[in-house]
C-alpha atoms as a PDB file:
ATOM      1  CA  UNK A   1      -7.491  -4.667  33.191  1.00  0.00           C
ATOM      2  CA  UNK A   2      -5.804  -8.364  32.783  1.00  0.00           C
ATOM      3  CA  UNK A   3      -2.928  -8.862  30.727  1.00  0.00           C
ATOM      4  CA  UNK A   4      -3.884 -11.236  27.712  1.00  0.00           C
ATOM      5  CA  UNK A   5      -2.174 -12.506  24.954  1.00  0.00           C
ATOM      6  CA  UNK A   6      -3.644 -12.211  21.162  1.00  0.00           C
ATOM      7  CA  UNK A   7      -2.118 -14.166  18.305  1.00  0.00           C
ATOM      8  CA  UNK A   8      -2.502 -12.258  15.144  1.00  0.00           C
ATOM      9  CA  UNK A   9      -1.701 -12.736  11.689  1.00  0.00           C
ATOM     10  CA  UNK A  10       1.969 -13.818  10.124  1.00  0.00           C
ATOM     11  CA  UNK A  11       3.189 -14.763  13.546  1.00  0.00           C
ATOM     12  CA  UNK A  12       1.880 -11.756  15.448  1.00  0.00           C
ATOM     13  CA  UNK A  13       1.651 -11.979  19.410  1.00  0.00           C
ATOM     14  CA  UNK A  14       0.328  -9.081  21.052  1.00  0.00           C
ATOM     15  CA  UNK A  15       0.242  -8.191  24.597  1.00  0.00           C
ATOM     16  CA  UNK A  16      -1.918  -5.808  26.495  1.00  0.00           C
ATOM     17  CA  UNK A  17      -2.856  -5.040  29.997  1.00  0.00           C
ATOM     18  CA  UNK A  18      -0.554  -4.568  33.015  1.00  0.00           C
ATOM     19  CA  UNK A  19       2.662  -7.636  33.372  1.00  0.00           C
ATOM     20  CA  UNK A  20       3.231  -8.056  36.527  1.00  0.00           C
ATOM     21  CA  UNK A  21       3.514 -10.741  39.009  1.00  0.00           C
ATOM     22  CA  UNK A  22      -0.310 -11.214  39.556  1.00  0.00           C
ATOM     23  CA  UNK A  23      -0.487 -12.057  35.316  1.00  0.00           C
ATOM     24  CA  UNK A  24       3.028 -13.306  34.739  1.00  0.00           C
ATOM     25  CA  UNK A  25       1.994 -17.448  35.302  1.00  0.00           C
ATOM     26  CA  UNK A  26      -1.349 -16.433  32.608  1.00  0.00           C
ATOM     27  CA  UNK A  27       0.550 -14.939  30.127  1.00  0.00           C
ATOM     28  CA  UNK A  28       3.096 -17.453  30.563  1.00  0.00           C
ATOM     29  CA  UNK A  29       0.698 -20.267  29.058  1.00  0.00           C
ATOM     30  CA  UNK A  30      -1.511 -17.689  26.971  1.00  0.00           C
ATOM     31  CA  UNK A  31       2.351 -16.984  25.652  1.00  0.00           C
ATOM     32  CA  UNK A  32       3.211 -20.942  25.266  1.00  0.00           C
ATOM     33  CA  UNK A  33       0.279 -21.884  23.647  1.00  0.00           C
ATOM     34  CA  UNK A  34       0.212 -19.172  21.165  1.00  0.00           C
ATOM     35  CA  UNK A  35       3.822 -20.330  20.094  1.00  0.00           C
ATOM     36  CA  UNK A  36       2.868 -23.679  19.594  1.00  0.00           C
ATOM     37  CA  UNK A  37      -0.161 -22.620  17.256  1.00  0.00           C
ATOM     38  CA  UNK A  38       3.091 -20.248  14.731  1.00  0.00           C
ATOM     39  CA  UNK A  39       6.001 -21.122  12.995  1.00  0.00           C
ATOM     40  CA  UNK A  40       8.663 -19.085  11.359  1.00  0.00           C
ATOM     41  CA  UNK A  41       9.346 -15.568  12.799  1.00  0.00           C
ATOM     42  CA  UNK A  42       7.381 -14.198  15.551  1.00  0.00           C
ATOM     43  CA  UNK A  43       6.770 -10.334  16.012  1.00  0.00           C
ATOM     44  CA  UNK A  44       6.164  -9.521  19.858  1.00  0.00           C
ATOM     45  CA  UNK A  45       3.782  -6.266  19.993  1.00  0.00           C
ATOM     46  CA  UNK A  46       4.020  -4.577  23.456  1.00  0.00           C
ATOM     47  CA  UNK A  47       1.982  -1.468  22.029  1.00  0.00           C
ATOM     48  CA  UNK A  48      -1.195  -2.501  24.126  1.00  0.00           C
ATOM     49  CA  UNK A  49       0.948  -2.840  27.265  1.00  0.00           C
ATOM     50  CA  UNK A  50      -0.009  -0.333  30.238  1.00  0.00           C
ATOM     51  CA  UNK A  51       2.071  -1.350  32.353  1.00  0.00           C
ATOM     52  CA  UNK A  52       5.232  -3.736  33.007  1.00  0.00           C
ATOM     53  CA  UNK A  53       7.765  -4.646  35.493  1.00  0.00           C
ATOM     54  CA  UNK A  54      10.838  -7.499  35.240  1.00  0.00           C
ATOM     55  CA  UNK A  55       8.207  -9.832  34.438  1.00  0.00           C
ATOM     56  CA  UNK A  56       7.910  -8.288  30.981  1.00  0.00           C
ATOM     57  CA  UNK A  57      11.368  -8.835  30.502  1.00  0.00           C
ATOM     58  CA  UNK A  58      11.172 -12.437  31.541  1.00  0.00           C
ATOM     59  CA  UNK A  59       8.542 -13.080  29.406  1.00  0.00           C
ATOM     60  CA  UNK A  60      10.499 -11.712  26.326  1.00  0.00           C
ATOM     61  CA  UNK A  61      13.406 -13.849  27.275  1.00  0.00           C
ATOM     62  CA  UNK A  62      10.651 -16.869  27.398  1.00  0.00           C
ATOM     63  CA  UNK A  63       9.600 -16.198  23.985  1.00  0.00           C
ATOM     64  CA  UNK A  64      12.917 -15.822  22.697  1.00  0.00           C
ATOM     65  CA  UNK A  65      14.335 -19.272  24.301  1.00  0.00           C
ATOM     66  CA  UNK A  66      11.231 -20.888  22.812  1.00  0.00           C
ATOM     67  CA  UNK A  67      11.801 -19.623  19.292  1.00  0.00           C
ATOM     68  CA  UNK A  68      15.640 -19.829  19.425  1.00  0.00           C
ATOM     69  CA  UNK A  69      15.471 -23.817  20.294  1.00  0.00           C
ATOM     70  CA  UNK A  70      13.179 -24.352  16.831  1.00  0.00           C
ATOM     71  CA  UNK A  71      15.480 -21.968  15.095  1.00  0.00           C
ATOM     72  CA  UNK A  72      12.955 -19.253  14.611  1.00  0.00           C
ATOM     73  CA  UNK A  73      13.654 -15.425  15.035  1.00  0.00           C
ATOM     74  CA  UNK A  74      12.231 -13.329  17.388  1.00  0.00           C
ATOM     75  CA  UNK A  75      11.421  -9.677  16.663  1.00  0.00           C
ATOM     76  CA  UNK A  76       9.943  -7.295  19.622  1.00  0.00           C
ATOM     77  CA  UNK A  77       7.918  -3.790  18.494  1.00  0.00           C
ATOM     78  CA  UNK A  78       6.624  -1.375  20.579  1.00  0.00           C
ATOM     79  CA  UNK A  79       9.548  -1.394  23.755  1.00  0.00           C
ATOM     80  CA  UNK A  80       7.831   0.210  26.763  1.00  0.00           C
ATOM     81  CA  UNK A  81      10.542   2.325  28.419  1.00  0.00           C
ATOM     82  CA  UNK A  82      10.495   0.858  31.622  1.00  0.00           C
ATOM     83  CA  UNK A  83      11.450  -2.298  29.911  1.00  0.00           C
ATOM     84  CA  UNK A  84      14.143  -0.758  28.471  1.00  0.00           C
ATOM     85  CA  UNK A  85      15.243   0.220  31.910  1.00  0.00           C
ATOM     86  CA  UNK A  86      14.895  -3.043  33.220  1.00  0.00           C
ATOM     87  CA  UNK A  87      16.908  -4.737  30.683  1.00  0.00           C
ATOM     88  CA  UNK A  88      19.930  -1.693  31.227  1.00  0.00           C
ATOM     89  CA  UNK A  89      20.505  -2.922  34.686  1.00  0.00           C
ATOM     90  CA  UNK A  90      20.390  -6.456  33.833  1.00  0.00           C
ATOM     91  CA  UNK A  91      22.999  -6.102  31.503  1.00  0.00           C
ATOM     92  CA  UNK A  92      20.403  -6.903  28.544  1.00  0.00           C
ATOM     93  CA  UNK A  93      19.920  -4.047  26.982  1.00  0.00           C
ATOM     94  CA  UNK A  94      22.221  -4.859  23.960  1.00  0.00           C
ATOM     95  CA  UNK A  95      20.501  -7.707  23.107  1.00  0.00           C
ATOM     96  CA  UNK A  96      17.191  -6.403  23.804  1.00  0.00           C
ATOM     97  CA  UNK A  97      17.833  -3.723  21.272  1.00  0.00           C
ATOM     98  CA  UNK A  98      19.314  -6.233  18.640  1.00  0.00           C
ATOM     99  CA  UNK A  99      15.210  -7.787  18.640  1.00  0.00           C
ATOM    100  CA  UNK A 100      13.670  -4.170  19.149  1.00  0.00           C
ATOM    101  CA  UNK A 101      12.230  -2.597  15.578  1.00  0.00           C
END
C-alpha cells in the first residue's frame, strides 16, 4: 500500500499507508499542498498509518514548522508507538506529547 495524504474537513489531514523513505518525498508535497488548501488549526490523523519510521517524525516536524510560521496550531491524533519511540531518543518526546490528543 502507498502512503497518501487526505485532507478532510475543519483542517483534517490524514495519513495512511506505510512512511518510510520510499513515500517520504510524496507525502512531503501531498503534505505541502494540503496545507496550503487550510487555515487555522490543523489536526494530523496517523490512525490509518501501518507503518512508520523517522520519516514520520520528520514529517510531523514539517507540518508543524509550516503551521508555526503562519501562526497556526498543530494538533497530532492517533501516535503510532514506534513514533513515540522515535521521538524518545531524539529528545522530542516532550514536545511531541504537548501536540498528541
Amino acid at each position: 500500500m502507498s502512503a497518501q495524504v487526505t485532507l478532510g474537513d475543519a483542517g483534517q489531514l490524514k495519513l495512511a499507508g506505510q512512511i518510510d523513505f520510499a513515500s517520504a518525498m510524496p507525502l512531503r508535497r501531498q503534505l505541502e499542498q494540503s496545507l496550503a488548501q487550510t487555515s487555522g488549526p490543523v489536526t494530523l490523523d496517523l490512525s490509518g498509518v501501518t507503518r512508520a519510521n523517522s520519516v514520520g517524525l520528520s514529517l510531523i516536524l514539517l507540518v508543524a514548522r509550516i503551521l508555526s510560521e503562519r501562526g497556526d496550531p498543530l494538533r497530532v491524533v492517533a501516535l503510532p508507538d514506534g513514533l513515540k519511540s522515535i521521538a524518545r531518543v531524539c529528545e522530542l518526546e516532550e514536545w511531541l506529547t504537548s501536540v498528541a490528543a
